[in-house]
PDB file of N, CA and C in Angstrom:
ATOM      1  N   UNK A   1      13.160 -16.864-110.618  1.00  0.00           N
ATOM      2  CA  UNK A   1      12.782 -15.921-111.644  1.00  0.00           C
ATOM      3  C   UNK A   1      11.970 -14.768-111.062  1.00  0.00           C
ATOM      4  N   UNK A   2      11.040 -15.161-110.248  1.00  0.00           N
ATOM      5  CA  UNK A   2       9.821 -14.128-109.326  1.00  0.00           C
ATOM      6  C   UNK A   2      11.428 -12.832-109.088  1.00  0.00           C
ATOM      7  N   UNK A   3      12.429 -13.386-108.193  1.00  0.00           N
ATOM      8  CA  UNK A   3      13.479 -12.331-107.784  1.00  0.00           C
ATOM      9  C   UNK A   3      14.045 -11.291-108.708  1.00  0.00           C
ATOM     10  N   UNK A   4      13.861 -12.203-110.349  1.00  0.00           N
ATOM     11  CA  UNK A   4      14.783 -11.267-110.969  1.00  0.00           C
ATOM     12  C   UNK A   4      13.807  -9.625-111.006  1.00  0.00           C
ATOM     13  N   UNK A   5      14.701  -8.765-111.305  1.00  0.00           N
ATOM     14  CA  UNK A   5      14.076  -7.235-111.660  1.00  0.00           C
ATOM     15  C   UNK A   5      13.490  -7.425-113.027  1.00  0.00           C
ATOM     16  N   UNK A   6      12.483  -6.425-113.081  1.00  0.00           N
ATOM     17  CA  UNK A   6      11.981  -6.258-114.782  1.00  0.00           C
ATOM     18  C   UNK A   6      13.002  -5.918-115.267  1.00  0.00           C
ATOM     19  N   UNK A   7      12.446  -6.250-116.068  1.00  0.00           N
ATOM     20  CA  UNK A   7      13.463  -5.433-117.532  1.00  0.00           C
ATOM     21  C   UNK A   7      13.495  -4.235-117.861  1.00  0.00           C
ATOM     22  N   UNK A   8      14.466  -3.476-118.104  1.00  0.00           N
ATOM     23  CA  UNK A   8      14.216  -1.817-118.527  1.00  0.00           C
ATOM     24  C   UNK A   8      13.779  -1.457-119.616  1.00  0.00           C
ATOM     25  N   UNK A   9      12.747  -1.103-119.752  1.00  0.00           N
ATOM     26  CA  UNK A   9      12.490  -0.075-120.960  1.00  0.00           C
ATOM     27  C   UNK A   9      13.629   0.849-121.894  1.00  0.00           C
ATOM     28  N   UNK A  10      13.425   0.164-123.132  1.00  0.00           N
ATOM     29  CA  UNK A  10      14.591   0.647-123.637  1.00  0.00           C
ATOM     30  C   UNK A  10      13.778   1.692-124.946  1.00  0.00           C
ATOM     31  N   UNK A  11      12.554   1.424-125.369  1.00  0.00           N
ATOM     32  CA  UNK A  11      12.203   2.540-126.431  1.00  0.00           C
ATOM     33  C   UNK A  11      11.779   3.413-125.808  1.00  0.00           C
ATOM     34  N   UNK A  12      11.381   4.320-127.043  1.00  0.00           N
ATOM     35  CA  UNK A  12      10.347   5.219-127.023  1.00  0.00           C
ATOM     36  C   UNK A  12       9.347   5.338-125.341  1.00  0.00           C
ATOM     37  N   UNK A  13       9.515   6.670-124.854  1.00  0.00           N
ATOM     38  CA  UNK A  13       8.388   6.720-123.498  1.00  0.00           C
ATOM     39  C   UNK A  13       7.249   6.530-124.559  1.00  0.00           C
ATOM     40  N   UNK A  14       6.073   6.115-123.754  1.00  0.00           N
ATOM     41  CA  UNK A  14       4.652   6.479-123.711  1.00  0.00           C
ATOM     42  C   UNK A  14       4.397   8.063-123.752  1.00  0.00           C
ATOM     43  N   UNK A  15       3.218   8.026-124.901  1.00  0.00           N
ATOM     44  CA  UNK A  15       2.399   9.430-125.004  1.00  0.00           C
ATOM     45  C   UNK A  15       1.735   9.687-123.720  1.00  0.00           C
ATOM     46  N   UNK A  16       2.049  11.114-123.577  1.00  0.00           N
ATOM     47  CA  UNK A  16       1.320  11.315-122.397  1.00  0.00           C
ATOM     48  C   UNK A  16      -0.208  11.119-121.816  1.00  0.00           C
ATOM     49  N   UNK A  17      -0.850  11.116-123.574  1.00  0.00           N
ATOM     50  CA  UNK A  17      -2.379  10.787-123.229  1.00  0.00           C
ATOM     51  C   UNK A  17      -2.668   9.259-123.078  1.00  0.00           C
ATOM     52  N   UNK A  18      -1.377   8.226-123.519  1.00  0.00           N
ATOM     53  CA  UNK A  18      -1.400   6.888-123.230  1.00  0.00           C
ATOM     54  C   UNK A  18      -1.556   7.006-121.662  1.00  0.00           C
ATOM     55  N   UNK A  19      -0.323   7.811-121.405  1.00  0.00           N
ATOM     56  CA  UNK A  19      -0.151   7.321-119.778  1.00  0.00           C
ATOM     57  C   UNK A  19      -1.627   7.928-119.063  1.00  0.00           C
ATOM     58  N   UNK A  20      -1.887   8.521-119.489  1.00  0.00           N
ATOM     59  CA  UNK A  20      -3.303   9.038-118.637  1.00  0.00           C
ATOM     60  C   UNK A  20      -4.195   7.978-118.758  1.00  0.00           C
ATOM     61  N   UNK A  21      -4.600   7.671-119.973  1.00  0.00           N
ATOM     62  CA  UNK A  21      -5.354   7.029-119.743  1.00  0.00           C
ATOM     63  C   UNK A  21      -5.393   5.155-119.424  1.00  0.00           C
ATOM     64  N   UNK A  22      -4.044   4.811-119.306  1.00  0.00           N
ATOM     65  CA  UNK A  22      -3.705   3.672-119.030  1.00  0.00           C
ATOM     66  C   UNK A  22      -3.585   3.835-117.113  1.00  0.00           C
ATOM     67  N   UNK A  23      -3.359   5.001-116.756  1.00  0.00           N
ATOM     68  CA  UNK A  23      -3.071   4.894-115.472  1.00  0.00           C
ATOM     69  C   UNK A  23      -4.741   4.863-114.702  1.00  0.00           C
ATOM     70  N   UNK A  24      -5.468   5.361-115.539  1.00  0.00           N
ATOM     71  CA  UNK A  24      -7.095   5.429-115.368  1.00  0.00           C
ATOM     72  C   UNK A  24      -7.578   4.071-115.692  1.00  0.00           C
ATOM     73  N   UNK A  25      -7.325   3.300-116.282  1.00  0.00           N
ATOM     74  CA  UNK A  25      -7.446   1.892-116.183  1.00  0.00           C
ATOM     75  C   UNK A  25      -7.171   0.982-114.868  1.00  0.00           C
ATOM     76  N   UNK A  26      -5.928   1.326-114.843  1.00  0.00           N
ATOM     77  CA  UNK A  26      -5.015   0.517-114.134  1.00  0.00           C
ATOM     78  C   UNK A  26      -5.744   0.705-112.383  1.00  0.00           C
ATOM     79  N   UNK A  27      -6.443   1.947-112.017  1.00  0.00           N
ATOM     80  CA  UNK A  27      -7.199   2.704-110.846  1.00  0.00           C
ATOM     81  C   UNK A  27      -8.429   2.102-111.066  1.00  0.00           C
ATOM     82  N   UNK A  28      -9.196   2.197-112.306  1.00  0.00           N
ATOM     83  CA  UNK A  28     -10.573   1.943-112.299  1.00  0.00           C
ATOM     84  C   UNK A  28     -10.507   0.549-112.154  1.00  0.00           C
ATOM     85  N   UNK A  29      -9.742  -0.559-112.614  1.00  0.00           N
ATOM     86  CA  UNK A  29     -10.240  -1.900-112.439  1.00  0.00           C
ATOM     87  C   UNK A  29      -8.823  -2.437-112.008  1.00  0.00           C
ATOM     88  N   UNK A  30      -8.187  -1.735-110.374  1.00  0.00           N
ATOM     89  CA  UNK A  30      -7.717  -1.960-109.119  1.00  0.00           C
ATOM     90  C   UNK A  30      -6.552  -2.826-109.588  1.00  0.00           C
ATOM     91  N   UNK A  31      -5.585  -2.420-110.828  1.00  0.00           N
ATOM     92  CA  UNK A  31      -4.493  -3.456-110.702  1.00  0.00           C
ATOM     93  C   UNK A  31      -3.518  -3.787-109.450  1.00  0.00           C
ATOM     94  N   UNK A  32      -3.191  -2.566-109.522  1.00  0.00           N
ATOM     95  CA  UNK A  32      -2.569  -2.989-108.235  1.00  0.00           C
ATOM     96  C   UNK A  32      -2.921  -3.223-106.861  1.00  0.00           C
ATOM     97  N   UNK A  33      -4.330  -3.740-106.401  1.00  0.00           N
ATOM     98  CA  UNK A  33      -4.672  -4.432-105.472  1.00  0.00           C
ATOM     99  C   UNK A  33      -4.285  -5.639-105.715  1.00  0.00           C
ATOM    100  N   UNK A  34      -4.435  -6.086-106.820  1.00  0.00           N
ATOM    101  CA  UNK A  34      -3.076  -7.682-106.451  1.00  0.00           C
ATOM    102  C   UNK A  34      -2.106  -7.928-106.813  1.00  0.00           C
ATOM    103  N   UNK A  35      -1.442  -7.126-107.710  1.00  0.00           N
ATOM    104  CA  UNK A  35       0.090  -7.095-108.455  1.00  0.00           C
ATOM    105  C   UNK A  35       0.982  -6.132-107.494  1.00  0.00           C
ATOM    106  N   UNK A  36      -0.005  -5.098-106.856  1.00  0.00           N
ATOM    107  CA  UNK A  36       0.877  -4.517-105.952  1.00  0.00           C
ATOM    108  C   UNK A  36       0.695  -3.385-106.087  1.00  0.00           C
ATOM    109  N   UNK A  37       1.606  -1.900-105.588  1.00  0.00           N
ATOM    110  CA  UNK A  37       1.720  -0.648-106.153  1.00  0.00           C
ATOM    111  C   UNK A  37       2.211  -0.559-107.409  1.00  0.00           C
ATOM    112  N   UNK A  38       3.403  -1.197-107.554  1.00  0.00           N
ATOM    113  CA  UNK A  38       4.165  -0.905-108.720  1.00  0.00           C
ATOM    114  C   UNK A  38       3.949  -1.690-109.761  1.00  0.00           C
ATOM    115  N   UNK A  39       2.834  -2.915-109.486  1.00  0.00           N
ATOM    116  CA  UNK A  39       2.477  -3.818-110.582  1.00  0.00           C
ATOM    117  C   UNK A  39       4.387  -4.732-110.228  1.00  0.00           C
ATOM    118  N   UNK A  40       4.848  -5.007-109.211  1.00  0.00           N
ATOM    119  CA  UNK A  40       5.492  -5.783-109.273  1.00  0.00           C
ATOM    120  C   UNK A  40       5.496  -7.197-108.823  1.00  0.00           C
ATOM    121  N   UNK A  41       4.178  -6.965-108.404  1.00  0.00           N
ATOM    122  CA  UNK A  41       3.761  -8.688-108.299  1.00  0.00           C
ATOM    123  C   UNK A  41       3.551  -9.107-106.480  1.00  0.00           C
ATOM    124  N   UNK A  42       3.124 -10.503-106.218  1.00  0.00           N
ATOM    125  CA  UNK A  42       3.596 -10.181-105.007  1.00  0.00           C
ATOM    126  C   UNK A  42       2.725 -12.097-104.822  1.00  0.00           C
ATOM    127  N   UNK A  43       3.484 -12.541-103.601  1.00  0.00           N
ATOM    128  CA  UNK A  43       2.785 -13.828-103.359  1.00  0.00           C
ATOM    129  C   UNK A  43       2.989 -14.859-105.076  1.00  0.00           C
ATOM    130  N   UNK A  44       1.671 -15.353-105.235  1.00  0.00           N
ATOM    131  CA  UNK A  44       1.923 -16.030-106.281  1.00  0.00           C
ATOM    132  C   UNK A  44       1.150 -15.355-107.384  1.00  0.00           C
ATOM    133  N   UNK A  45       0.911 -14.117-107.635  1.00  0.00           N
ATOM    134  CA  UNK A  45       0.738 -12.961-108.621  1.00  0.00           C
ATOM    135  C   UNK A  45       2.019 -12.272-109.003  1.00  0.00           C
ATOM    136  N   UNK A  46       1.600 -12.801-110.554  1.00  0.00           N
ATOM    137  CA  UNK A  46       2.760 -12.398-110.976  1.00  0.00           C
ATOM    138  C   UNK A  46       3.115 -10.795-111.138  1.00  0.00           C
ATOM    139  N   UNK A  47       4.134 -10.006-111.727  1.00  0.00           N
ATOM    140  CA  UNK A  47       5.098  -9.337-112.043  1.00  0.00           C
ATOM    141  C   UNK A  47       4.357  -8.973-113.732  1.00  0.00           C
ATOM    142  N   UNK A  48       3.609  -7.374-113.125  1.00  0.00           N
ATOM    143  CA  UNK A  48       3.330  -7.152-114.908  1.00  0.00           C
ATOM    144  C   UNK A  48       4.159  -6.240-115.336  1.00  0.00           C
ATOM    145  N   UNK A  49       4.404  -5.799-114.898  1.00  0.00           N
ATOM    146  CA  UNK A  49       5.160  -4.334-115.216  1.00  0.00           C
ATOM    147  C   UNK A  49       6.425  -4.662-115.937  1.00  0.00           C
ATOM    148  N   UNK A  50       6.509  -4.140-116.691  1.00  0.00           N
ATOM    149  CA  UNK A  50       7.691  -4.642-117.736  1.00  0.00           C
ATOM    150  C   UNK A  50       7.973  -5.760-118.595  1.00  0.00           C
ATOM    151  N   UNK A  51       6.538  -6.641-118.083  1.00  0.00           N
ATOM    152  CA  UNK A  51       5.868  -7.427-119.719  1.00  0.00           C
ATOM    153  C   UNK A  51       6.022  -7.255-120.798  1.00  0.00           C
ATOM    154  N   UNK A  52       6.258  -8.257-121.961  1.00  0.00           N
ATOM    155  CA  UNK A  52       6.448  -7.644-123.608  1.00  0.00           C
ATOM    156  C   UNK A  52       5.226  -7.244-123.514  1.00  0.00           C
ATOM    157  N   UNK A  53       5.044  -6.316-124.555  1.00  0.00           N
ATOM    158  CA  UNK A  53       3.572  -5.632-124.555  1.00  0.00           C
ATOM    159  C   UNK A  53       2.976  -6.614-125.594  1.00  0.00           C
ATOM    160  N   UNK A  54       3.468  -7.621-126.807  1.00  0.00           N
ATOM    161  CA  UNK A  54       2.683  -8.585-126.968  1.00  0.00           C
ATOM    162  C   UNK A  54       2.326  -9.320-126.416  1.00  0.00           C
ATOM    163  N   UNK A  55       3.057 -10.166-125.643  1.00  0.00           N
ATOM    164  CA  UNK A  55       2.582 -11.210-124.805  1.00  0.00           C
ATOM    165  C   UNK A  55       1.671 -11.078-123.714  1.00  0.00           C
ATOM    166  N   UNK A  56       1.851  -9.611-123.231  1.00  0.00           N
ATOM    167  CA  UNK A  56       0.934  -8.548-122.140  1.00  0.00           C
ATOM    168  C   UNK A  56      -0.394  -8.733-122.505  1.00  0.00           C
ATOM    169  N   UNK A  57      -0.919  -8.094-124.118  1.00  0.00           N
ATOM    170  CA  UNK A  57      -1.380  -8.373-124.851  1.00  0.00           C
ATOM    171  C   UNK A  57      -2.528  -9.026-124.808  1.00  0.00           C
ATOM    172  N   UNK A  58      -1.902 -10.511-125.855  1.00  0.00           N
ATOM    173  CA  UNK A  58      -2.223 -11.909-125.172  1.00  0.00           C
ATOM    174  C   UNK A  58      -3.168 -12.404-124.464  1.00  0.00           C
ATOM    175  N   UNK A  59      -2.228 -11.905-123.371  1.00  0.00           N
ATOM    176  CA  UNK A  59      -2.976 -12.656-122.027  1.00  0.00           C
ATOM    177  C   UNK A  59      -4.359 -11.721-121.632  1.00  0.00           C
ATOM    178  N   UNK A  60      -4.337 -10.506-121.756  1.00  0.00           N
ATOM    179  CA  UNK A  60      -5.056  -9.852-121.392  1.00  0.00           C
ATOM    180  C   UNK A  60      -6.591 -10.535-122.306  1.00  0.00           C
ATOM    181  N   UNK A  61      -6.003 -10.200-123.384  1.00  0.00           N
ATOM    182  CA  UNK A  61      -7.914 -11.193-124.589  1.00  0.00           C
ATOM    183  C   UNK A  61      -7.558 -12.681-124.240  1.00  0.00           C
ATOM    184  N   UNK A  62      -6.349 -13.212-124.017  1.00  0.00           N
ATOM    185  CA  UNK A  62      -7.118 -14.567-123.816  1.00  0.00           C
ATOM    186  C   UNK A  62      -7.799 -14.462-122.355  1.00  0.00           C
ATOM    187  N   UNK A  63      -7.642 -13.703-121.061  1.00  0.00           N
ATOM    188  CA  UNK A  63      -8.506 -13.562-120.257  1.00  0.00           C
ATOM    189  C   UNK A  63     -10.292 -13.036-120.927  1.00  0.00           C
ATOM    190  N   UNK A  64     -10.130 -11.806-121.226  1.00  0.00           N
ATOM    191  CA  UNK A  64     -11.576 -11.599-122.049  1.00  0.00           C
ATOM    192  C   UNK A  64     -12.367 -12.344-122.541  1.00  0.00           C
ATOM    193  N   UNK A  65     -11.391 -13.699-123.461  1.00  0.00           N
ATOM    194  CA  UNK A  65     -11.896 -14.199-124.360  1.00  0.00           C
ATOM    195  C   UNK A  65     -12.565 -16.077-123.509  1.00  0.00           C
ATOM    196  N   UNK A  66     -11.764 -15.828-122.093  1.00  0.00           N
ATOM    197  CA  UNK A  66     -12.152 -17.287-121.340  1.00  0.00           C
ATOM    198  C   UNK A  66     -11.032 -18.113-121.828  1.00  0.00           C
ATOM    199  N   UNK A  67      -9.874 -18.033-123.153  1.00  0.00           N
ATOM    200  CA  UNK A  67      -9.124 -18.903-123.473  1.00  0.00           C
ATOM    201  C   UNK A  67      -8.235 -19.308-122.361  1.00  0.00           C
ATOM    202  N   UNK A  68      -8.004 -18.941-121.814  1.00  0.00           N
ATOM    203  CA  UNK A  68      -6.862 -18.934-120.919  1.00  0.00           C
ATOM    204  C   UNK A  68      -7.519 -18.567-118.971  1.00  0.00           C
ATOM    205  N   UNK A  69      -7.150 -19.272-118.788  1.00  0.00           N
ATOM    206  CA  UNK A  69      -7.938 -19.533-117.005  1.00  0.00           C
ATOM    207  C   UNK A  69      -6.854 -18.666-115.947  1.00  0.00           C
ATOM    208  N   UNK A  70      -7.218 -17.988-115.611  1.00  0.00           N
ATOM    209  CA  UNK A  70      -6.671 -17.524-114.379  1.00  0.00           C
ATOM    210  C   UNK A  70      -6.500 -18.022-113.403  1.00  0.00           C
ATOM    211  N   UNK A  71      -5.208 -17.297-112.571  1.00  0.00           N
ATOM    212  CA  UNK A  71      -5.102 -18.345-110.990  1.00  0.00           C
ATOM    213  C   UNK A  71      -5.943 -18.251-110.316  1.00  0.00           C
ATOM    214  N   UNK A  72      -7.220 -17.170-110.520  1.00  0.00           N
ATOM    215  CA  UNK A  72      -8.161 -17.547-109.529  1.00  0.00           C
ATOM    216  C   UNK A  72      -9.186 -16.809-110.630  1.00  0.00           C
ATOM    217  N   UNK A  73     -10.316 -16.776-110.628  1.00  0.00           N
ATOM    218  CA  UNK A  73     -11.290 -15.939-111.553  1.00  0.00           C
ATOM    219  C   UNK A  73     -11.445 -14.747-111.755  1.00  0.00           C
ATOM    220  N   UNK A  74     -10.345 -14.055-110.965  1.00  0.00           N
ATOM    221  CA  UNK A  74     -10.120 -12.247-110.582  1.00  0.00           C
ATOM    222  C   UNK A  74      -9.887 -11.996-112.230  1.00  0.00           C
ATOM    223  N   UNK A  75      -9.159 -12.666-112.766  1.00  0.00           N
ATOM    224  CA  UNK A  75      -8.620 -11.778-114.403  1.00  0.00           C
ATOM    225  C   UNK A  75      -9.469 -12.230-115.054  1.00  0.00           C
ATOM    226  N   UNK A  76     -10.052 -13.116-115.209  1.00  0.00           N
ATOM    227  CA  UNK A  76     -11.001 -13.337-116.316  1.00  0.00           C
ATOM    228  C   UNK A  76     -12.189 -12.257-116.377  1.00  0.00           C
ATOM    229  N   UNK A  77     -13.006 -12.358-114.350  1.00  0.00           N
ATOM    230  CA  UNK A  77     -13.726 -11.121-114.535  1.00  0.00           C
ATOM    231  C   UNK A  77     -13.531  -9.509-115.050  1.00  0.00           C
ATOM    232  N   UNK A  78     -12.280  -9.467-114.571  1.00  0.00           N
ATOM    233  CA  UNK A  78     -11.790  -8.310-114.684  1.00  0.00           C
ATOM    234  C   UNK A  78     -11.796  -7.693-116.364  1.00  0.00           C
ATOM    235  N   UNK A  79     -11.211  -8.831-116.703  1.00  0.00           N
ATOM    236  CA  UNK A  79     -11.032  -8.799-118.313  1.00  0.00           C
ATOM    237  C   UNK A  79     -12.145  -8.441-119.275  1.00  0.00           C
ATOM    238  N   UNK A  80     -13.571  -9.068-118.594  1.00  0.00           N
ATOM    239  CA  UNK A  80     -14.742  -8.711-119.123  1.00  0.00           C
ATOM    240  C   UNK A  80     -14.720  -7.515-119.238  1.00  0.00           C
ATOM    241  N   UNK A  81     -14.710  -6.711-119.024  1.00  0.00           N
ATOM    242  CA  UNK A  81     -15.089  -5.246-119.144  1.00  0.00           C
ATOM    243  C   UNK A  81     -14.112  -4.468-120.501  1.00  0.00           C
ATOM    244  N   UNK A  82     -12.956  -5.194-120.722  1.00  0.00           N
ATOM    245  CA  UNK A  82     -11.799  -4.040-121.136  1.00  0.00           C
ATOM    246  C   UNK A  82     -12.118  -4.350-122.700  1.00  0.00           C
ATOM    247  N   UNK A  83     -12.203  -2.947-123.218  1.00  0.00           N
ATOM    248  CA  UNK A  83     -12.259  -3.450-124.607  1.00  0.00           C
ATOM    249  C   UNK A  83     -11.049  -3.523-125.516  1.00  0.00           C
ATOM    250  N   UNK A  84     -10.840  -3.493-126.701  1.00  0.00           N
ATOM    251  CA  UNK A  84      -9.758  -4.036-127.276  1.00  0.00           C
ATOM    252  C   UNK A  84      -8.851  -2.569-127.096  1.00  0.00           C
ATOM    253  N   UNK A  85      -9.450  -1.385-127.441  1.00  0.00           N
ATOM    254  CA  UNK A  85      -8.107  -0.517-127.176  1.00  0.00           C
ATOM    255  C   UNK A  85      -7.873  -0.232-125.941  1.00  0.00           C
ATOM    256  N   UNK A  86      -8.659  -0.312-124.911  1.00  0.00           N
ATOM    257  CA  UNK A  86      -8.347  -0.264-123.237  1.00  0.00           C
ATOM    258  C   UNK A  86      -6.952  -1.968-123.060  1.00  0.00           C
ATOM    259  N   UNK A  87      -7.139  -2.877-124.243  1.00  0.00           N
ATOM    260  CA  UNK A  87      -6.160  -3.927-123.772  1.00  0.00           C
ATOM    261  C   UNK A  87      -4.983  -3.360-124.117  1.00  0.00           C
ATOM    262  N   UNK A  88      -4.875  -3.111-125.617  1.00  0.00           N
ATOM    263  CA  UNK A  88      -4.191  -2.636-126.531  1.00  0.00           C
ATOM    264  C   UNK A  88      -3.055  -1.381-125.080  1.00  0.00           C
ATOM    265  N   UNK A  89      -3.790  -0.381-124.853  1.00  0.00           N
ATOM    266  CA  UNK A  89      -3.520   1.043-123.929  1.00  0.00           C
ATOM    267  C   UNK A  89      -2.483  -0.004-123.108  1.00  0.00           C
ATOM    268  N   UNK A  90      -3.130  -0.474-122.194  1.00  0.00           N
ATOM    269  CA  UNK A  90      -2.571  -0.830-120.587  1.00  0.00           C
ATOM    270  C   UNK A  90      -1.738  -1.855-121.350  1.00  0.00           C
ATOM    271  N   UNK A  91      -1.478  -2.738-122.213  1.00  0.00           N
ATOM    272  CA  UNK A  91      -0.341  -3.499-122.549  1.00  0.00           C
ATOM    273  C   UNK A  91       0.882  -2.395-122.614  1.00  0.00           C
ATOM    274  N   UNK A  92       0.373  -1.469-123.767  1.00  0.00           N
ATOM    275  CA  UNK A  92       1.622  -0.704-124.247  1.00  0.00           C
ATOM    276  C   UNK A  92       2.226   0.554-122.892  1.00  0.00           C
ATOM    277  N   UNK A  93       1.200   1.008-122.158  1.00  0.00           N
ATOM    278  CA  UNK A  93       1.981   0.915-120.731  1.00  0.00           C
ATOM    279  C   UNK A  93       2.286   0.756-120.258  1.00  0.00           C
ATOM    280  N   UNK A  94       1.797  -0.783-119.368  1.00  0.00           N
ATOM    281  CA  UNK A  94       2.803  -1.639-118.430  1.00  0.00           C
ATOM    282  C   UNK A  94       3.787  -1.575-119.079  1.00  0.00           C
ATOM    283  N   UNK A  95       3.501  -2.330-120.670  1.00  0.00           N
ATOM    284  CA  UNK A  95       5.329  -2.961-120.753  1.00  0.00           C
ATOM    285  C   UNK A  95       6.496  -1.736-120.635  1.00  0.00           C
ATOM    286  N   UNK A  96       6.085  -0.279-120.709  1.00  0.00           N
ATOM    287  CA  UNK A  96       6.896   0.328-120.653  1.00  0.00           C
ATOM    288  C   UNK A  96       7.483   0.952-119.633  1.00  0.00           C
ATOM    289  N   UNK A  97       7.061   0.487-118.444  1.00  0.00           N
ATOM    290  CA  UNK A  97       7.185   0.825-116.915  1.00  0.00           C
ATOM    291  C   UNK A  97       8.506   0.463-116.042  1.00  0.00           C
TER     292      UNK A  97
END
């Protein structure tokens, strides 16, 4: 599954002030130092980029929220910081990548 390609984006692009400020996320709290450049994953980190943006979502507050444990404590910390429309933003970006 790691092999298959994302999935293509089939709606609507992202607003341009989404993408700004999701790509300012994505820089300020270093996604792709472990998902990669392209957020395509790499080792045993997964593949965000082209995530449903619910399930993206999700995971992102159940990291925030401690529900849900990370493969290592990197997302949970990370997660601390993001507030609900910074989750909300970078879901509805990735998934559209």
């Amino acid at each position: 599954m790691a092999t298959l390609p994302p999935p293509a984006w089939s709606g609507a692009p992202a607003a341009p002030n989404l993408v700004a400020g999701a790509q300012a996320l994505v820089a300020k709290h270093q996604c792709n130092s472990c998902h990669g450049p392209e957020l395509l994953g790499q080792d045993a980190i997964p593949r965000i980029r082209g995530q449903r943006e619910d399930n993206f979502a999700k995971a992102l507050a159940g990291y925030k929220s401690n529900a849900r444990p990370g493969y290592d404590p990197a997302m949970n910390e990370v997660a601390q910081e993001l507030k609900d429309d910074e989750i909300r933003d970078l879901a509805a970006y990735i998934s559209r990548l």
